[in-house]
N, C-alpha and C. Protein backbone atom coordinates (compact mmCIF):
# COMPACT_ATOMS: atom_id res chain seq x y z
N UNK A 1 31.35 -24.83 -47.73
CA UNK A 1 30.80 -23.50 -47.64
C UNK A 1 29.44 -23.52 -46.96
N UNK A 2 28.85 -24.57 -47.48
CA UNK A 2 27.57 -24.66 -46.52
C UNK A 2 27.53 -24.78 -44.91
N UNK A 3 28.10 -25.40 -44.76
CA UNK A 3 28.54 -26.05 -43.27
C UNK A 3 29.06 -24.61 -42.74
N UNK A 4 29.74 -23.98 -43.22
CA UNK A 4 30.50 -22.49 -42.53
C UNK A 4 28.91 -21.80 -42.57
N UNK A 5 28.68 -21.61 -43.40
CA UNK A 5 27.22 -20.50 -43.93
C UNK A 5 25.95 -20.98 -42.99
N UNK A 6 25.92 -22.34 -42.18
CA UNK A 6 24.74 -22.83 -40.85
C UNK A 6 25.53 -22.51 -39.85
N UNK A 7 26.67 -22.85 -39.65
CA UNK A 7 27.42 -22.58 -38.52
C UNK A 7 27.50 -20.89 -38.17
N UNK A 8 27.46 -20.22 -38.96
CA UNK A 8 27.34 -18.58 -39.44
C UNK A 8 26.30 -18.43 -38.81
N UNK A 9 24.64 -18.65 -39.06
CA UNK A 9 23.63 -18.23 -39.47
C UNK A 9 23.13 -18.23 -37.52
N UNK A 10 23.60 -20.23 -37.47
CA UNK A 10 23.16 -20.43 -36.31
C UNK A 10 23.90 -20.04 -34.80
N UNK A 11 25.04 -19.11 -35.14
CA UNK A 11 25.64 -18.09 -34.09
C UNK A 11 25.11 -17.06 -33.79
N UNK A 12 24.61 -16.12 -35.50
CA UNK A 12 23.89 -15.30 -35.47
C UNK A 12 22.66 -15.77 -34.53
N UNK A 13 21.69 -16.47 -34.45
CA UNK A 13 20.43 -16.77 -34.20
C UNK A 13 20.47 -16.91 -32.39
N UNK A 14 22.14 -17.51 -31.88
CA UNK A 14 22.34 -17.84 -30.67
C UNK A 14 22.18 -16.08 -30.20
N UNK A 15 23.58 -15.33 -30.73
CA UNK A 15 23.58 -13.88 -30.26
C UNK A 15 22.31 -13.10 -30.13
N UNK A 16 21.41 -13.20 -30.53
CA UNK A 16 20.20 -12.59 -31.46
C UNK A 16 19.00 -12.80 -30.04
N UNK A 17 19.34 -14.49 -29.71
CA UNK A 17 18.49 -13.99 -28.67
C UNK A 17 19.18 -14.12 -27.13
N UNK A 18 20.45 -13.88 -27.05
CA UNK A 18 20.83 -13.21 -25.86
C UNK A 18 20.21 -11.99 -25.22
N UNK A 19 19.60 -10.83 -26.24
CA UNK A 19 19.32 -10.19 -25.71
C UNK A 19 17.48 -9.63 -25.12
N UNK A 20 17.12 -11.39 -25.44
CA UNK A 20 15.72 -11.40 -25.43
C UNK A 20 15.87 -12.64 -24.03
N UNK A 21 16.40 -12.51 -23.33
CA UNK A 21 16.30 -13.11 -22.04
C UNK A 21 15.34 -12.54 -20.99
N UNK A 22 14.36 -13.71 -21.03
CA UNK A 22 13.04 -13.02 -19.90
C UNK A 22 13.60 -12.61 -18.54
N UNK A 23 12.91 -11.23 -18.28
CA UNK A 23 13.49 -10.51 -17.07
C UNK A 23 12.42 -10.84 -16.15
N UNK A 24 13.13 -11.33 -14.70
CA UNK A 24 11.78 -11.21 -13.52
C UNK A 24 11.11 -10.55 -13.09
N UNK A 25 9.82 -10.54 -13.12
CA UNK A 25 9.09 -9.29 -12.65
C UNK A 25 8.60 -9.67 -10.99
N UNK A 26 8.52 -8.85 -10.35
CA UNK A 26 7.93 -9.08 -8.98
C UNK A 26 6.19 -8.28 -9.24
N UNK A 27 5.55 -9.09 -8.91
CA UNK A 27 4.22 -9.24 -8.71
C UNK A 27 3.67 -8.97 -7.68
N UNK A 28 3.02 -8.25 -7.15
CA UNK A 28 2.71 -8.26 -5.25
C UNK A 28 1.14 -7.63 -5.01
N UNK A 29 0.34 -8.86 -4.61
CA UNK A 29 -1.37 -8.40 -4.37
C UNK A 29 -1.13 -7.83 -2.95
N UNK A 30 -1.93 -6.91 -2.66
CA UNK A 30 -2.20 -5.95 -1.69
C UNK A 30 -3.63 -6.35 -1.24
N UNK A 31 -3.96 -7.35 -0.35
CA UNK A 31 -5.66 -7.29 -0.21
C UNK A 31 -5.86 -6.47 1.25
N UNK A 32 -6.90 -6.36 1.18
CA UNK A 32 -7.66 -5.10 2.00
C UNK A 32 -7.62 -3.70 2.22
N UNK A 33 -7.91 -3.23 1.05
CA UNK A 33 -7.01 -2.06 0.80
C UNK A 33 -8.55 -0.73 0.63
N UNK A 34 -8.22 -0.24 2.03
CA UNK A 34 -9.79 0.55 1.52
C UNK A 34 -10.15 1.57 0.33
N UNK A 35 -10.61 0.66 -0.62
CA UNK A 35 -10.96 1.50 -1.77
C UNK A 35 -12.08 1.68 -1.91
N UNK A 36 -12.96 2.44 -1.35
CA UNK A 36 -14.11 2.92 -1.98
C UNK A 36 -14.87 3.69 -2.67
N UNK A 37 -13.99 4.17 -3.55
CA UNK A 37 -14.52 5.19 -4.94
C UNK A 37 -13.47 5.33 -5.56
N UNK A 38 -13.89 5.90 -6.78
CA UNK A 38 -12.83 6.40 -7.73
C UNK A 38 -11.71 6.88 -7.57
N UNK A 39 -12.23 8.04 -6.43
CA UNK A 39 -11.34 8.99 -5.78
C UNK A 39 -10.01 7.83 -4.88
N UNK A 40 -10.55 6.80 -4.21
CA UNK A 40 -9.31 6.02 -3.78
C UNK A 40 -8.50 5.29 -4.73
N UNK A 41 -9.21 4.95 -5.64
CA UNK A 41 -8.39 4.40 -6.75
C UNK A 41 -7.35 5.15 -7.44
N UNK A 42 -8.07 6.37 -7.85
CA UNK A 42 -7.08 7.73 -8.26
C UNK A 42 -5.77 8.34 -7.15
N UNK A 43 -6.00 7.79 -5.84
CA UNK A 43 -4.87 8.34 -5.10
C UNK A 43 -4.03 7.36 -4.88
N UNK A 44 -4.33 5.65 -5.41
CA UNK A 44 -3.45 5.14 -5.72
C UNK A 44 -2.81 4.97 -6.61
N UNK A 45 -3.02 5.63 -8.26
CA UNK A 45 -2.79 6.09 -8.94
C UNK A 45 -1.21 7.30 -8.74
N UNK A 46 -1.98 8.44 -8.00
CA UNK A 46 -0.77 9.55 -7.91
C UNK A 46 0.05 9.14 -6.74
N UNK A 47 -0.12 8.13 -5.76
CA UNK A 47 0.78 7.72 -4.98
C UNK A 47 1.68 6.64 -6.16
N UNK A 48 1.43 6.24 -7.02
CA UNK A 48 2.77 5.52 -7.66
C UNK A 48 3.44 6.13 -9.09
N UNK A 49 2.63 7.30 -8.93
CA UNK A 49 3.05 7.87 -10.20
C UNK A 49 4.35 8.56 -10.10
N UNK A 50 4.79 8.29 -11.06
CA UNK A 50 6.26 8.57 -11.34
C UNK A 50 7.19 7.35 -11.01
N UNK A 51 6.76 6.30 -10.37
CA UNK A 51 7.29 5.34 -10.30
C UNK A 51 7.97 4.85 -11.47
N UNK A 52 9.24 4.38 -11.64
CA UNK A 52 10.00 3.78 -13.00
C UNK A 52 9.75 2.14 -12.36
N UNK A 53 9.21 1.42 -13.43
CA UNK A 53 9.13 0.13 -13.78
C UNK A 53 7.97 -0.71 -12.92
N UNK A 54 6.69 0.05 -12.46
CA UNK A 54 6.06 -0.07 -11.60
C UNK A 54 4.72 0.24 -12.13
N UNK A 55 3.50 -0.81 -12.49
CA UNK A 55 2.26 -0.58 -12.79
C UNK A 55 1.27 -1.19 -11.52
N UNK A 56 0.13 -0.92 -12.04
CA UNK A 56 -0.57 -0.92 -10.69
C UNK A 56 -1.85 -1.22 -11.37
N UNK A 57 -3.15 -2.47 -11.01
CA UNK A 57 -4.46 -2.68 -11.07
C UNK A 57 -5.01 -2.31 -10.10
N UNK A 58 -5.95 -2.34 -9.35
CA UNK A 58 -6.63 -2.02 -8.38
C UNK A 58 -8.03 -2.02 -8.99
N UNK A 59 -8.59 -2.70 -7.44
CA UNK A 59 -10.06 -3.82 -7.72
C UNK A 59 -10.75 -3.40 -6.19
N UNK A 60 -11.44 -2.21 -6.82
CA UNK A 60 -12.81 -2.03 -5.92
C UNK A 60 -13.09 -2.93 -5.05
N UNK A 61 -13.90 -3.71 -5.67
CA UNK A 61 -14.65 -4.46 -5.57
C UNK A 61 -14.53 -5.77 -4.60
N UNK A 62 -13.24 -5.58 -5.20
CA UNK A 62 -12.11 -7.14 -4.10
C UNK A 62 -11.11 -6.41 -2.87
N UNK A 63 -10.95 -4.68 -2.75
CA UNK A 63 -10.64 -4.38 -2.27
C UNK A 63 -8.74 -4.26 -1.98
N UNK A 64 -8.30 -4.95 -3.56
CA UNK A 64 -6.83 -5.22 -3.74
C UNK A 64 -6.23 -4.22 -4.38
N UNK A 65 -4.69 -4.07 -4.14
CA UNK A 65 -3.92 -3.24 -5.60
C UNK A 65 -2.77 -4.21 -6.30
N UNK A 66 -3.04 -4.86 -7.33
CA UNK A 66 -2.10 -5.48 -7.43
C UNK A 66 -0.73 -4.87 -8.51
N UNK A 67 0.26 -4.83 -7.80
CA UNK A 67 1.61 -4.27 -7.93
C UNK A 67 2.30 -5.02 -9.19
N UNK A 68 2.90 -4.71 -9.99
CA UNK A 68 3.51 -4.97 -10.51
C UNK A 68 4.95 -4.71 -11.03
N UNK A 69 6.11 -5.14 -10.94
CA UNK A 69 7.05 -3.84 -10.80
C UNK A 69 8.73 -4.73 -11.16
N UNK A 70 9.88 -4.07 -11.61
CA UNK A 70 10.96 -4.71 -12.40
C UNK A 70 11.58 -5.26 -11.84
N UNK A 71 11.62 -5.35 -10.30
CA UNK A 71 12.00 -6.23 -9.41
C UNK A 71 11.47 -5.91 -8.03
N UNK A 72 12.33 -6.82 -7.27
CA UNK A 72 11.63 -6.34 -5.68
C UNK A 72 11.98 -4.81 -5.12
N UNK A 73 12.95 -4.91 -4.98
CA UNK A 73 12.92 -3.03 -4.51
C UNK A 73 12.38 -2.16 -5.20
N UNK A 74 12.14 -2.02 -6.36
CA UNK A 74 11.01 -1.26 -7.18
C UNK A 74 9.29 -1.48 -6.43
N UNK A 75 8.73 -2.79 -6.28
CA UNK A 75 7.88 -3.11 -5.80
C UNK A 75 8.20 -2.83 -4.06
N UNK A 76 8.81 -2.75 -3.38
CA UNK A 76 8.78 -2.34 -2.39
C UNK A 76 8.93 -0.55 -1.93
N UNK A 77 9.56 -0.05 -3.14
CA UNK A 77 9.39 1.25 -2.84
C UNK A 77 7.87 1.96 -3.59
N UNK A 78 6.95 0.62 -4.48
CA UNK A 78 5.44 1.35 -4.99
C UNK A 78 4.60 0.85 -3.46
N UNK A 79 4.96 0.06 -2.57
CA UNK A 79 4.85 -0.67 -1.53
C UNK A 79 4.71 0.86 -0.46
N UNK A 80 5.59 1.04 -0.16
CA UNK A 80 6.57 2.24 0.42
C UNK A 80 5.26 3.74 0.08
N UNK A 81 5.67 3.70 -1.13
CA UNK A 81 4.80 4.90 -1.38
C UNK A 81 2.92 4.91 -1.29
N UNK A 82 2.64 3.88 -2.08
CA UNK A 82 1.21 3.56 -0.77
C UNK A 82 0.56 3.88 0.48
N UNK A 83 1.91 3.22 1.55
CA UNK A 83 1.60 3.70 2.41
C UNK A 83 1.67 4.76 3.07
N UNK A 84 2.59 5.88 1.93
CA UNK A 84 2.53 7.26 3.24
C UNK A 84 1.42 7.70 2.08
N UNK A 85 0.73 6.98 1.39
CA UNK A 85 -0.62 7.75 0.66
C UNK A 85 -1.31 7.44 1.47
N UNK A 86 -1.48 6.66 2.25
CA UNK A 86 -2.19 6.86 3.65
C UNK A 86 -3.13 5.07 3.58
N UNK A 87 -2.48 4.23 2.15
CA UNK A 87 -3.35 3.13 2.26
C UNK A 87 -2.72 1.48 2.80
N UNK A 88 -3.68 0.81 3.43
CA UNK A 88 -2.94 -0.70 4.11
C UNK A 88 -3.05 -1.67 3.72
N UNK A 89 -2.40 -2.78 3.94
CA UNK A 89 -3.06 -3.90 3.48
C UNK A 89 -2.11 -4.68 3.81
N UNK A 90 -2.68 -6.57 3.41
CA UNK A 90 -2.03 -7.31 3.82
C UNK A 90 -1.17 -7.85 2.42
N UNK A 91 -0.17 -8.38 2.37
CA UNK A 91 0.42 -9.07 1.78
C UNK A 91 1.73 -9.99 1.87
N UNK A 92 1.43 -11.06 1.03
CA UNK A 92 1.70 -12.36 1.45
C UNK A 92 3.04 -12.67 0.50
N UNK A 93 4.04 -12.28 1.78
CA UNK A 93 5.72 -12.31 0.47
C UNK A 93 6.46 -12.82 1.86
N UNK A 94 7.42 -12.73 2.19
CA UNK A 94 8.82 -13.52 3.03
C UNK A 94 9.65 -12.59 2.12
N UNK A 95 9.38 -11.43 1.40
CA UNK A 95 10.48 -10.48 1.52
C UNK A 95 9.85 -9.24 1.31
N UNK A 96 8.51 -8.92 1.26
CA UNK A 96 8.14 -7.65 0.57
C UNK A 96 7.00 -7.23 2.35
N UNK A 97 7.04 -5.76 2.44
CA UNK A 97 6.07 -5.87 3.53
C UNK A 97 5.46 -4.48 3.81
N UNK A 98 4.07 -4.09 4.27
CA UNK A 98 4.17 -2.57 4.35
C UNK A 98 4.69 -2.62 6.02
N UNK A 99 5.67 -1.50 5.74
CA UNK A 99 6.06 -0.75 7.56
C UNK A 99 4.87 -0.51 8.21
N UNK A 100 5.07 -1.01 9.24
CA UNK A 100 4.10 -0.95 10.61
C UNK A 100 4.56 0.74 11.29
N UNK A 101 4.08 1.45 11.80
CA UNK A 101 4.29 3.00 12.54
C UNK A 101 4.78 2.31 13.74
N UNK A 102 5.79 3.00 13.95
CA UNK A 102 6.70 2.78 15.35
C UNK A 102 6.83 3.65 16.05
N UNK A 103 6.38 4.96 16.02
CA UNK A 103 5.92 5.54 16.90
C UNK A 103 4.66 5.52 17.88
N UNK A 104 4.39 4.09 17.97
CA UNK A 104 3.25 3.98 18.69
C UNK A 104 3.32 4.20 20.15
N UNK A 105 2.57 4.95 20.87
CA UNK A 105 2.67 4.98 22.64
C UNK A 105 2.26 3.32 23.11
N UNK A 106 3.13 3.03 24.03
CA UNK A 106 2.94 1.98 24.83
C UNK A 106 1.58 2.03 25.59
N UNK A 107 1.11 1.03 25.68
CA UNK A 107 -0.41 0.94 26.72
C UNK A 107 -1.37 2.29 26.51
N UNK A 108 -1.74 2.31 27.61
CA UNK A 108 -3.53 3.05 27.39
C UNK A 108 -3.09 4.47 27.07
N UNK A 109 -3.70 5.36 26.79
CA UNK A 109 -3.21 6.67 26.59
C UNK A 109 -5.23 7.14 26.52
N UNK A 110 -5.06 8.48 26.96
CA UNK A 110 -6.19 9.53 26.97
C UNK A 110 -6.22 10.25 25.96
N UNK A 111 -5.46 10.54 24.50
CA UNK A 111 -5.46 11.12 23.37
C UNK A 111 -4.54 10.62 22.70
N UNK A 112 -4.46 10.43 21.18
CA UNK A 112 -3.89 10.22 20.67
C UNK A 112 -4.32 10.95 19.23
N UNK A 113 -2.93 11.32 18.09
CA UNK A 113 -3.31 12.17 17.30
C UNK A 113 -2.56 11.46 16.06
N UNK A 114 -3.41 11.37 15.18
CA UNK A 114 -3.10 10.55 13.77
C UNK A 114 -3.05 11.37 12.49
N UNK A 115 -2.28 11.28 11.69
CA UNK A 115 -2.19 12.27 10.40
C UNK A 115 -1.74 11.07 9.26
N UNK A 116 -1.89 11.56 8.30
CA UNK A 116 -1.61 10.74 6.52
C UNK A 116 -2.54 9.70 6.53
N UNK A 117 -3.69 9.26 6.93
CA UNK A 117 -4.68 8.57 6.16
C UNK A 117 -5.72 9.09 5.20
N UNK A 118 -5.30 7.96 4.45
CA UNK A 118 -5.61 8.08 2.90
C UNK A 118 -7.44 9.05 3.54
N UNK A 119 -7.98 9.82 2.99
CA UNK A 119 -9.69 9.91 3.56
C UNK A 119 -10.44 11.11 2.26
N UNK A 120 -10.49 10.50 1.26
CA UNK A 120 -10.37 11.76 0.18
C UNK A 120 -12.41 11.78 0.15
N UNK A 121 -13.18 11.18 1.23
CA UNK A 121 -14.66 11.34 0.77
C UNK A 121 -15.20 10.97 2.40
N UNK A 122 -16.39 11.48 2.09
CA UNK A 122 -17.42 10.80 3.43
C UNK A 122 -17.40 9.52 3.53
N UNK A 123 -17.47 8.52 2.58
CA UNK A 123 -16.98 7.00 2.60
C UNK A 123 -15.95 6.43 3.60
N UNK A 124 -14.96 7.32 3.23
CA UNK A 124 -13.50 7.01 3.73
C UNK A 124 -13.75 7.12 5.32
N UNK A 125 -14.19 8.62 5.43
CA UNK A 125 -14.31 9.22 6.95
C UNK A 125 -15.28 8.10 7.84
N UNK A 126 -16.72 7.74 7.29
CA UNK A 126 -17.58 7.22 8.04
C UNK A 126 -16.44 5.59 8.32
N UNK A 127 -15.78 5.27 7.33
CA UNK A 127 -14.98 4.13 7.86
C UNK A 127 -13.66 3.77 8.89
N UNK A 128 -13.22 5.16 8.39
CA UNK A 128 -12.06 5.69 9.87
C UNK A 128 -12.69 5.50 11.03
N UNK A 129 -14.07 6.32 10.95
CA UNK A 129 -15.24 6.52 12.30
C UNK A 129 -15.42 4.86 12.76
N UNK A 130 -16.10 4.51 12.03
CA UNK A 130 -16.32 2.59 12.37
C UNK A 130 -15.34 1.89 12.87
N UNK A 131 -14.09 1.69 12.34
CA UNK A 131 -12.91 1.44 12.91
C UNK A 131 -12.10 1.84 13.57
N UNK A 132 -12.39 3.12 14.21
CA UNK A 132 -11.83 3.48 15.72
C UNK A 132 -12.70 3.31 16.69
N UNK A 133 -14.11 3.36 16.29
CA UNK A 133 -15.25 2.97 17.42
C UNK A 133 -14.99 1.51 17.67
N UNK A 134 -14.10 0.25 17.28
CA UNK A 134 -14.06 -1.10 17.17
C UNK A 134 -13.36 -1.15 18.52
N UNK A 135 -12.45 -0.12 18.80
CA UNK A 135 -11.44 0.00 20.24
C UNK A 135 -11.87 0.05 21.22
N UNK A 136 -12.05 -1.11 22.36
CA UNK A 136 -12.53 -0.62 23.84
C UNK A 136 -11.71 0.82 24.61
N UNK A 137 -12.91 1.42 25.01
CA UNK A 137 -12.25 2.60 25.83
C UNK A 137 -12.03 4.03 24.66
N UNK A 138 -12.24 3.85 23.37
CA UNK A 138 -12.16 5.43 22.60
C UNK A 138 -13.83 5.98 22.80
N UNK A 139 -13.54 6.90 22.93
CA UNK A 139 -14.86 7.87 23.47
C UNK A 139 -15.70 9.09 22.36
N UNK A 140 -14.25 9.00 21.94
CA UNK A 140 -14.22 10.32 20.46
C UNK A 140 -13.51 10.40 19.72
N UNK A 141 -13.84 11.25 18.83
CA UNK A 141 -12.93 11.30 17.41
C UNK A 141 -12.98 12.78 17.25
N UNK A 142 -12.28 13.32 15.76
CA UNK A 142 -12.32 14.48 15.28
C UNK A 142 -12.69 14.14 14.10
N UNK A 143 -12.97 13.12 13.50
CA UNK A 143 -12.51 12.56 11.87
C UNK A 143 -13.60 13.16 11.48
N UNK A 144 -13.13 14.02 10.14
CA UNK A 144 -13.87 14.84 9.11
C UNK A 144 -13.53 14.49 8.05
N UNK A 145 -14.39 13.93 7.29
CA UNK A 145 -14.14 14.07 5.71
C UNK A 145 -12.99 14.55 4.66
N UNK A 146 -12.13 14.19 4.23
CA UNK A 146 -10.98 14.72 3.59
C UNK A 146 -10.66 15.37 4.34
N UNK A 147 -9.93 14.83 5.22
CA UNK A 147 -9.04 15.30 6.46
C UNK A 147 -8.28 14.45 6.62
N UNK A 148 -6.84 14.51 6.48
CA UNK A 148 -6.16 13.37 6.45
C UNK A 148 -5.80 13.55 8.45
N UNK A 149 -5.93 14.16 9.15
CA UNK A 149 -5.13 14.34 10.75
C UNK A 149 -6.86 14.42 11.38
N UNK A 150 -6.45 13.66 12.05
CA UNK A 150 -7.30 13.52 13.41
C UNK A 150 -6.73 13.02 15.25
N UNK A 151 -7.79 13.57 15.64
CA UNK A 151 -7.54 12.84 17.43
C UNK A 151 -8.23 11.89 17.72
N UNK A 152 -8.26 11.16 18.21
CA UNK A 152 -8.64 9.53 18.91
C UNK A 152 -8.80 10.12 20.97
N UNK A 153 -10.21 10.00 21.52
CA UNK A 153 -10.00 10.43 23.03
C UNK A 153 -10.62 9.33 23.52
N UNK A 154 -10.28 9.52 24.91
CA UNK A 154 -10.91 8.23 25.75
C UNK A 154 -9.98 7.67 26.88
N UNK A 155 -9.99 6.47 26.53
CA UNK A 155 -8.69 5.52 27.92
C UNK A 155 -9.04 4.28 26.99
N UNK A 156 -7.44 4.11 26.26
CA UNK A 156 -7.68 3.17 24.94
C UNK A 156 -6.08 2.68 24.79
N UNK A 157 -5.83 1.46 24.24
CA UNK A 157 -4.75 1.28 23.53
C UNK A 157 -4.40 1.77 22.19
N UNK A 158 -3.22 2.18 22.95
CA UNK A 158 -2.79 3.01 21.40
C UNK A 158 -2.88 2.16 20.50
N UNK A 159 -2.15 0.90 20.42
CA UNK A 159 -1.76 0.30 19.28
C UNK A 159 -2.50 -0.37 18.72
N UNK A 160 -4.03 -0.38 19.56
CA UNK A 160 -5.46 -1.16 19.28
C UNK A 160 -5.69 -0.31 18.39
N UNK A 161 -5.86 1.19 18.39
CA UNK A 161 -6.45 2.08 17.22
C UNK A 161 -5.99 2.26 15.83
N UNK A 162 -4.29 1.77 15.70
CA UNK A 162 -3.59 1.54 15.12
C UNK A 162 -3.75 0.20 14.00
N UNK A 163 -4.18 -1.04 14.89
CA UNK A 163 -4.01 -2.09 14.30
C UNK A 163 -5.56 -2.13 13.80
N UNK A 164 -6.78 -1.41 14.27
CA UNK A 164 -8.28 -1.29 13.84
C UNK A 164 -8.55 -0.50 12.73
N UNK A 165 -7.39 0.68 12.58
CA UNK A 165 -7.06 1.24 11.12
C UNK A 165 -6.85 0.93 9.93
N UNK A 166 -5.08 0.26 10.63
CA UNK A 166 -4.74 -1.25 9.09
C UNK A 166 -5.68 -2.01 8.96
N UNK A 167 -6.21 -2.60 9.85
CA UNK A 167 -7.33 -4.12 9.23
C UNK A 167 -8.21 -3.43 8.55
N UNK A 168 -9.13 -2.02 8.53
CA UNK A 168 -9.42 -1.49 7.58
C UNK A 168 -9.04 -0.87 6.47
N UNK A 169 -7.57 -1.07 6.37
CA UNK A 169 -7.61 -0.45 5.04
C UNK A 169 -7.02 0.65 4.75
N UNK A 170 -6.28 1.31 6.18
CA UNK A 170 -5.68 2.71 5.96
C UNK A 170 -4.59 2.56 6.93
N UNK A 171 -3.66 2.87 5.97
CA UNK A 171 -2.23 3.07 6.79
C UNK A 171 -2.26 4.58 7.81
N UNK A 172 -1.48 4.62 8.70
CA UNK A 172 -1.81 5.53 9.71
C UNK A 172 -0.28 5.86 10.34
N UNK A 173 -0.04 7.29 10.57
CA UNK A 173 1.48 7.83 11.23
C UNK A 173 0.46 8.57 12.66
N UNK A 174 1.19 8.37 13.74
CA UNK A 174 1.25 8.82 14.93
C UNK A 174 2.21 10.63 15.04
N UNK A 175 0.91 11.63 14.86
CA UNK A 175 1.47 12.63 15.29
C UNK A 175 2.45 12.98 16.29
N UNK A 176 3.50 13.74 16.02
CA UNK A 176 4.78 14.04 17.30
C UNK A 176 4.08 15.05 17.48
């Protein structure tokens, strides 16, 4: 009876933790991510909100968001949603990635017109400003303060103004 009554106990104990099998989480740091106030932190906030299985840190200071989420396509769609909040960054996966804008014009262009960057303060704006002035050949801007759409003028590469955006920190769509 004993021998039945361990053999019992220790089936129970097998079943018991079948259903405590550690689940993988996908993890994903975001560095360079222009956060400079509250206010950017908070719009990375409502850019993942409502997300199912998807939390989020974010570090001023270090300029990161680090993702957390129930697997990879979960983390790629808090990934996803980021960036049409208008924010960039780099991160270091072989399966996770933010979309690059493919509507970019080929070679030099005399205007170009940008909408959905993240720009919720004068912070944001004076840094849009800095990082399109980085482009040989842009002449002007429109960029205003919580304004997510602006113009880029001059005789410039498109995809220079583009790629001087992301390295700062703000994802960017090419107006049709």
């Amino acid at each position: 009876m004993r021998l039945f009554l361990g053999m019992v106990a220790t089936s129970l104990l097998s079943l018991s933790s079948v259903g405590n099998v550690a689940r993988a989480e996908t993890k994903v740091e975001i560095k360079g991510v222009h956060l400079c106030c509250a206010a950017c932190e908070k719009g990375v906030v409502t850019a993942l909100k409502g997300l199912d299985g998807v939390t989020q840190v974010s570090d001023r200071k270090n300029k990161t968001v680090t993702l957390t989420a129930s697997n990879d396509e979960a983390a790629q769609t808090a990934i996803d949603a980021l960036a049409a909040a208008g924010y960039h960054g780099s991160i270091a996966s072989g399966t996770l990635s933010i979309k690059q804008e493919t509507n970019v014009p080929a070679g030099k262009v005399k205007s170009l017109s940008l909408t959905n960057l993240h720009n919720c303060c004068g912070a944001c704006g004076k840094a849009i400003k800095a990082a399109v002035k980085t482009v040989n050949g842009v002449s002007g801007d429109t960029v205003k303060a919580k304004e997510a759409d602006f113009e880029v003028t001059g005789d410039f590469d498109a995809a220079e103004v583009v790629k001087a955006l992301n390295d700062a920190g703000f994802h960017v769509q090419i107006k049709p």
